[in-house]
Protein backbone atom coordinates (compact mmCIF):
# COMPACT_ATOMS: atom_id res chain seq x y z
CA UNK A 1 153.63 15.89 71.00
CA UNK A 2 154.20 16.93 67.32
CA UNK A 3 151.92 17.07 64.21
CA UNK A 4 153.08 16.83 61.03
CA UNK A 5 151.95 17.59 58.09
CA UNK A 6 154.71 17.06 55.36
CA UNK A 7 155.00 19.76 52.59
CA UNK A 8 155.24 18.47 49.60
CA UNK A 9 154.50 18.95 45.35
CA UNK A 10 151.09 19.77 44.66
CA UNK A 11 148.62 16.52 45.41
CA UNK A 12 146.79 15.75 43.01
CA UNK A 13 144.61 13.24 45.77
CA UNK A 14 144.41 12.11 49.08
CA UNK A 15 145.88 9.27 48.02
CA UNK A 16 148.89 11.35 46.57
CA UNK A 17 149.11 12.87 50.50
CA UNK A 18 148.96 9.68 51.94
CA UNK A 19 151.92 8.42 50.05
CA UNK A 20 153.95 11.18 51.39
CA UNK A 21 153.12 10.88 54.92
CA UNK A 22 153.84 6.79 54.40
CA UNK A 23 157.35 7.12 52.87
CA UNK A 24 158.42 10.50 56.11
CA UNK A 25 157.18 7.83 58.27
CA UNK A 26 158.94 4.92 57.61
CA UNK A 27 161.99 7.41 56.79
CA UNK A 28 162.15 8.90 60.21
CA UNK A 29 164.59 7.90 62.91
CA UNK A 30 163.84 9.34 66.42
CA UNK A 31 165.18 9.26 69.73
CA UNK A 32 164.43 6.98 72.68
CA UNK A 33 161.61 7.36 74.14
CA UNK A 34 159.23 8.22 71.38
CA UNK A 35 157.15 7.29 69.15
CA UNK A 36 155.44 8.26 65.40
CA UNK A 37 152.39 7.71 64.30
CA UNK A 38 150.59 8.79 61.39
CA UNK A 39 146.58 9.94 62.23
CA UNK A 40 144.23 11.59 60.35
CA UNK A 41 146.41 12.79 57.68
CA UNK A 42 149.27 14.06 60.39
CA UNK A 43 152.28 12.48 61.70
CA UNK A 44 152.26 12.65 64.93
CA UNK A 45 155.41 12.05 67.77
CA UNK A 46 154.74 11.89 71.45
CA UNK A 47 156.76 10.44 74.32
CA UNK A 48 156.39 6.80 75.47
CA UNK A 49 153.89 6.63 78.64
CA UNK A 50 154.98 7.74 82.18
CA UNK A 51 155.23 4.89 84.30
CA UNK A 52 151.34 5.16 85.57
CA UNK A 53 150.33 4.86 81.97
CA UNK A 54 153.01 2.05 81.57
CA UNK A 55 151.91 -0.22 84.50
CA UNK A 56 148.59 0.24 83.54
CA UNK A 57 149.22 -1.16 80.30
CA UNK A 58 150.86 -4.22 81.33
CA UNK A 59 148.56 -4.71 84.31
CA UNK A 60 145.75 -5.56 81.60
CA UNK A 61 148.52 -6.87 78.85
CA UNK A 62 149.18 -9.74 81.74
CA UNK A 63 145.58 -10.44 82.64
CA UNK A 64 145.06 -10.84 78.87
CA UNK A 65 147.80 -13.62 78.59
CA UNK A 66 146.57 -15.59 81.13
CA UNK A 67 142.47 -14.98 79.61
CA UNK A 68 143.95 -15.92 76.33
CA UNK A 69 145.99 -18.68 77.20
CA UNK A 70 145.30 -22.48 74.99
CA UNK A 71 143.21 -20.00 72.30
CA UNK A 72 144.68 -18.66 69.08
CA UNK A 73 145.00 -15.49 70.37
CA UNK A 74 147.62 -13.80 72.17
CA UNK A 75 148.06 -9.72 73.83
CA UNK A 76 150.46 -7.71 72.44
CA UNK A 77 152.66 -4.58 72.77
CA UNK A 78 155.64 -2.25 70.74
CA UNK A 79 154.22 -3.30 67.34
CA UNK A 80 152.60 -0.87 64.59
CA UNK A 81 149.59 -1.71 63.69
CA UNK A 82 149.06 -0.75 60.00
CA UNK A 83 145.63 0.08 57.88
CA UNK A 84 145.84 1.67 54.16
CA UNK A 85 148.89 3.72 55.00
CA UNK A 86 147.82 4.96 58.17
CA UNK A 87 150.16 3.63 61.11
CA UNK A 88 149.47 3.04 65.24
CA UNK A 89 151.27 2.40 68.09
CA UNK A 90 148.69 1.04 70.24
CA UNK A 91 149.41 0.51 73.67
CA UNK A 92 147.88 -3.07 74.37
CA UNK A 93 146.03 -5.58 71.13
CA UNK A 94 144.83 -8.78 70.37
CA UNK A 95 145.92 -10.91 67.42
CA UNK A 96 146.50 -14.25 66.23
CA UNK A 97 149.09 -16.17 67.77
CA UNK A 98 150.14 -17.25 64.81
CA UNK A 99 150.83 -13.68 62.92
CA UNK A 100 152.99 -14.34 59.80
CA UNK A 101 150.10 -14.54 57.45
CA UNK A 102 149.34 -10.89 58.68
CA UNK A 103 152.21 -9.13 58.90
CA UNK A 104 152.92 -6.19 55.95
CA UNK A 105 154.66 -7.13 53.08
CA UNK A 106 157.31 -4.31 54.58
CA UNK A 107 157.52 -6.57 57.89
CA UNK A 108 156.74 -3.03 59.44
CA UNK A 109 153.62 -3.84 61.29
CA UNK A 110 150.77 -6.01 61.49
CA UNK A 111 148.08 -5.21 59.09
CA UNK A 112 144.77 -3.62 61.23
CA UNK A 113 142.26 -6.54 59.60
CA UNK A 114 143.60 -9.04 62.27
CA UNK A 115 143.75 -7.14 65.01
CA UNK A 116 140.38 -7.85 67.30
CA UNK A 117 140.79 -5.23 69.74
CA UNK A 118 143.10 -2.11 71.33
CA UNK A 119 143.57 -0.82 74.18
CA UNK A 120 144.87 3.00 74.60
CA UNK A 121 145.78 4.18 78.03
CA UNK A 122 145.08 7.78 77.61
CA UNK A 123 147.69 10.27 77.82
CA UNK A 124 148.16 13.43 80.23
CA UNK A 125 148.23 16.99 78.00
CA UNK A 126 145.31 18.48 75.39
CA UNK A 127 146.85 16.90 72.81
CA UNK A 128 147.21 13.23 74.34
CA UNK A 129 143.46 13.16 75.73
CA UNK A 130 141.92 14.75 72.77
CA UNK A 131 144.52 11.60 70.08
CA UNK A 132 143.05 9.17 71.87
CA UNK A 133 139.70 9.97 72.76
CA UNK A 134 139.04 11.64 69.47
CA UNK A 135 141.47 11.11 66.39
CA UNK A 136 141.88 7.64 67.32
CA UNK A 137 138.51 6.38 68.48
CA UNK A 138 137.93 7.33 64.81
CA UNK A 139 140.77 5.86 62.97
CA UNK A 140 140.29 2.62 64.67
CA UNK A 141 136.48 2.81 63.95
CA UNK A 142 137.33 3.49 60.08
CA UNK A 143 139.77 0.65 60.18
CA UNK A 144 136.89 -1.29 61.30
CA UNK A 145 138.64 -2.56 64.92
CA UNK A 146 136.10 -4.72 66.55
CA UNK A 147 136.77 -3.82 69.94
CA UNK A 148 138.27 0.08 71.09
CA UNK A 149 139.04 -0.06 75.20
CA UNK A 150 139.93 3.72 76.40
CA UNK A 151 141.33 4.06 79.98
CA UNK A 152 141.14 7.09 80.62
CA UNK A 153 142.91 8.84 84.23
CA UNK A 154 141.75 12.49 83.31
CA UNK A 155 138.00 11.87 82.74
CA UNK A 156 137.21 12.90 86.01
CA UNK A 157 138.30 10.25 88.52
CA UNK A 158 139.23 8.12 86.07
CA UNK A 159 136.67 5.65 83.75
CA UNK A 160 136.84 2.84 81.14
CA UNK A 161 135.36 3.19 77.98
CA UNK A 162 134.72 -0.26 75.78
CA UNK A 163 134.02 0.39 72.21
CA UNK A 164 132.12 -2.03 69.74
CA UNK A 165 130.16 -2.37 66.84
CA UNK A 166 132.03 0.18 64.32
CA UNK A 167 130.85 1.35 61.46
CA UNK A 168 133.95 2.12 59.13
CA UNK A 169 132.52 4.23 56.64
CA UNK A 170 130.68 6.89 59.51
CA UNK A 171 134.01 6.52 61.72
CA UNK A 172 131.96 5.55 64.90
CA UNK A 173 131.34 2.74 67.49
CA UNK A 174 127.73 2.05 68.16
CA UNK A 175 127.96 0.00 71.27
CA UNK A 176 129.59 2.40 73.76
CA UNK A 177 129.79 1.14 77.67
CA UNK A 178 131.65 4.35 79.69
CA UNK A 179 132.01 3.29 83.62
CA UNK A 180 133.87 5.01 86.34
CA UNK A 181 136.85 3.56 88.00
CA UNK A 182 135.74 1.16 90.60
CA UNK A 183 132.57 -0.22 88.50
CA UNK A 184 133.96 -3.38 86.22
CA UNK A 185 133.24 -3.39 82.54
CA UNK A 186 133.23 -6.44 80.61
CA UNK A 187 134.57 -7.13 76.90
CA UNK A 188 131.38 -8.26 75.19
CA UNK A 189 132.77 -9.36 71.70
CA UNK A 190 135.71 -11.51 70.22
CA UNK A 191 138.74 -13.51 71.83
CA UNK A 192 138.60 -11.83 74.99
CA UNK A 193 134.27 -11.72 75.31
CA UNK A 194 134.41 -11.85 79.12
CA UNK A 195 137.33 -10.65 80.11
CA UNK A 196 136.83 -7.83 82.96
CA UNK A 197 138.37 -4.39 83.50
CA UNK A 198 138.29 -3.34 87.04
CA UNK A 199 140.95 -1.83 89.77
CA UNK A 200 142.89 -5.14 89.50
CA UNK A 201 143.64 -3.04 86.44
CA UNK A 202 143.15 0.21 86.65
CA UNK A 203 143.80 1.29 90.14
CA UNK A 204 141.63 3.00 92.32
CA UNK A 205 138.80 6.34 91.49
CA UNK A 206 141.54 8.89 91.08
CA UNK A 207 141.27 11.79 93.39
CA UNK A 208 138.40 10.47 95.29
C-alpha cells in the first residue's frame, strides 16, 4: 500500500488540500489490480483482495441480494463511494436500487448520503488492518454511514464487528457489537435490520 500526500503551492485551507488530493485522484491511472482511495487527507493505493478476502466479500454480497430482494435496496460492489471530496472503495454496500438521483455530478461514484451501510473485509499487512479498522471506521463515521460491518481474519481467530449509531462530528460509532467467528451477529438498523453474519459467511474461527 501507498500514501500520498500530494505536494503542492502553499494551502491556504484544508479545503485548498482537499482540492488537490480530488483533482491527483481522479487524474491517476493505475494498473490492474489496484485500487486509490483518498483517506484522511492521503491517497492511498493498495492491491485488490486475495481471493480469501474476495470470497468473503461475495459470500455476504450474495446473501444480501437474496435479504434484499422485492425492497428498494440492492448490495453492491467496484463502485466509489464519494463524501465532500473524500473517495472509498468499499468492499460490499447498500443503496437504492434505483441510484441515478445519487450518483455525482462527475458520474464518478455514488455520493456517501445514500449509502446505508459498508462492509470492509479487512486486509492482511500493518497498513491494511490499521485503514480499515482505524482510518476508515472514522471516515465512514464522519460521513455519517449508518451501518460500518468490519470482518476482520487477523483479530485473533477472526471476529465481526457491526458498527451503528455514528456521530459525524466526533468520528465514532456508539453502538459497537464485536463477536468472534462462530458467534452470529445481527444487522440491527436499516434495509438489511436482520440480516445475520455467521460462518455461512465468514468461514470458520481461524487457527482454532
Amino acid at each position: 500500500m501507498t500514501a500520498l500526500d500530494q505536494e503542492a503551492p502553499e494551502m491556504t485551507s484544508r479545503s485548498d488540500l482537499d482540492e488537490v488530493l480530488w483533482q491527483a485522484w481522479k487524474a491517476m491511472e493505475l494498473p490492474e489490480g489496484l485500487r486509490a482511495e483518498i483517506i484522511e487527507g492521503f491517497i492511498e493505493v493498495s492491491p485488490t483482495g486475495r481471493f480469501a478476502h474476495g470470497q468473503i466479500a461475495n459470500r455476504l454480497r450474495d446473501r444480501l441480494v437474496v435479504s434484499l430482494a422485492g425492497s428498494e435496496y440492492v448490495a453492491r460492489q467496484d463502485m466509489n463511494v464519494v463524501h465532500d471530496r473524500k473517495a472509498w472503495f468499499p468492499d460490499c454496500f447498500i443503496a437504492p436500487e434505483d441510484s441515478e438521483a445519487h450518483v455525482t455530478d462527475d458520474g464518478i461514484g455514488l455520493k456517501a448520503s445514500a449509502v446505508q451501510l459498508i462492509v470492509e473485509v479487512v486486509s492482511p499487512g500493518h497498513d491494511g488492518t490499521e485503514r480499515d479498522r482505524e482510518r476508515k471506521r472514522r471516515a465512514y463515521a464522519r460521513a455519517g454511514i449508518p451501518v460500518y460491518v468490519l470482518i476482520d481474519d487477523y483479530d485473533g481467530h477472526g471476529t465481526v464487528t457491526v458498527l451503528a449509531a455514528p456521530r459525524p462530528d466526533e468520528a465514532v460509532y456508539t453502538d459497537v457489537h464485536r463477536v468472534a467467528y462462530g458467534i452470529d451477529v445481527i444487522i440491527p438498523d436499516g434495509p438489511a435490520k436482520g440480516f445475520t453474519i455467521g460462518e455461512a459467511i465468514t468461514g470458520p474461527p481461524r487457527g482454532a
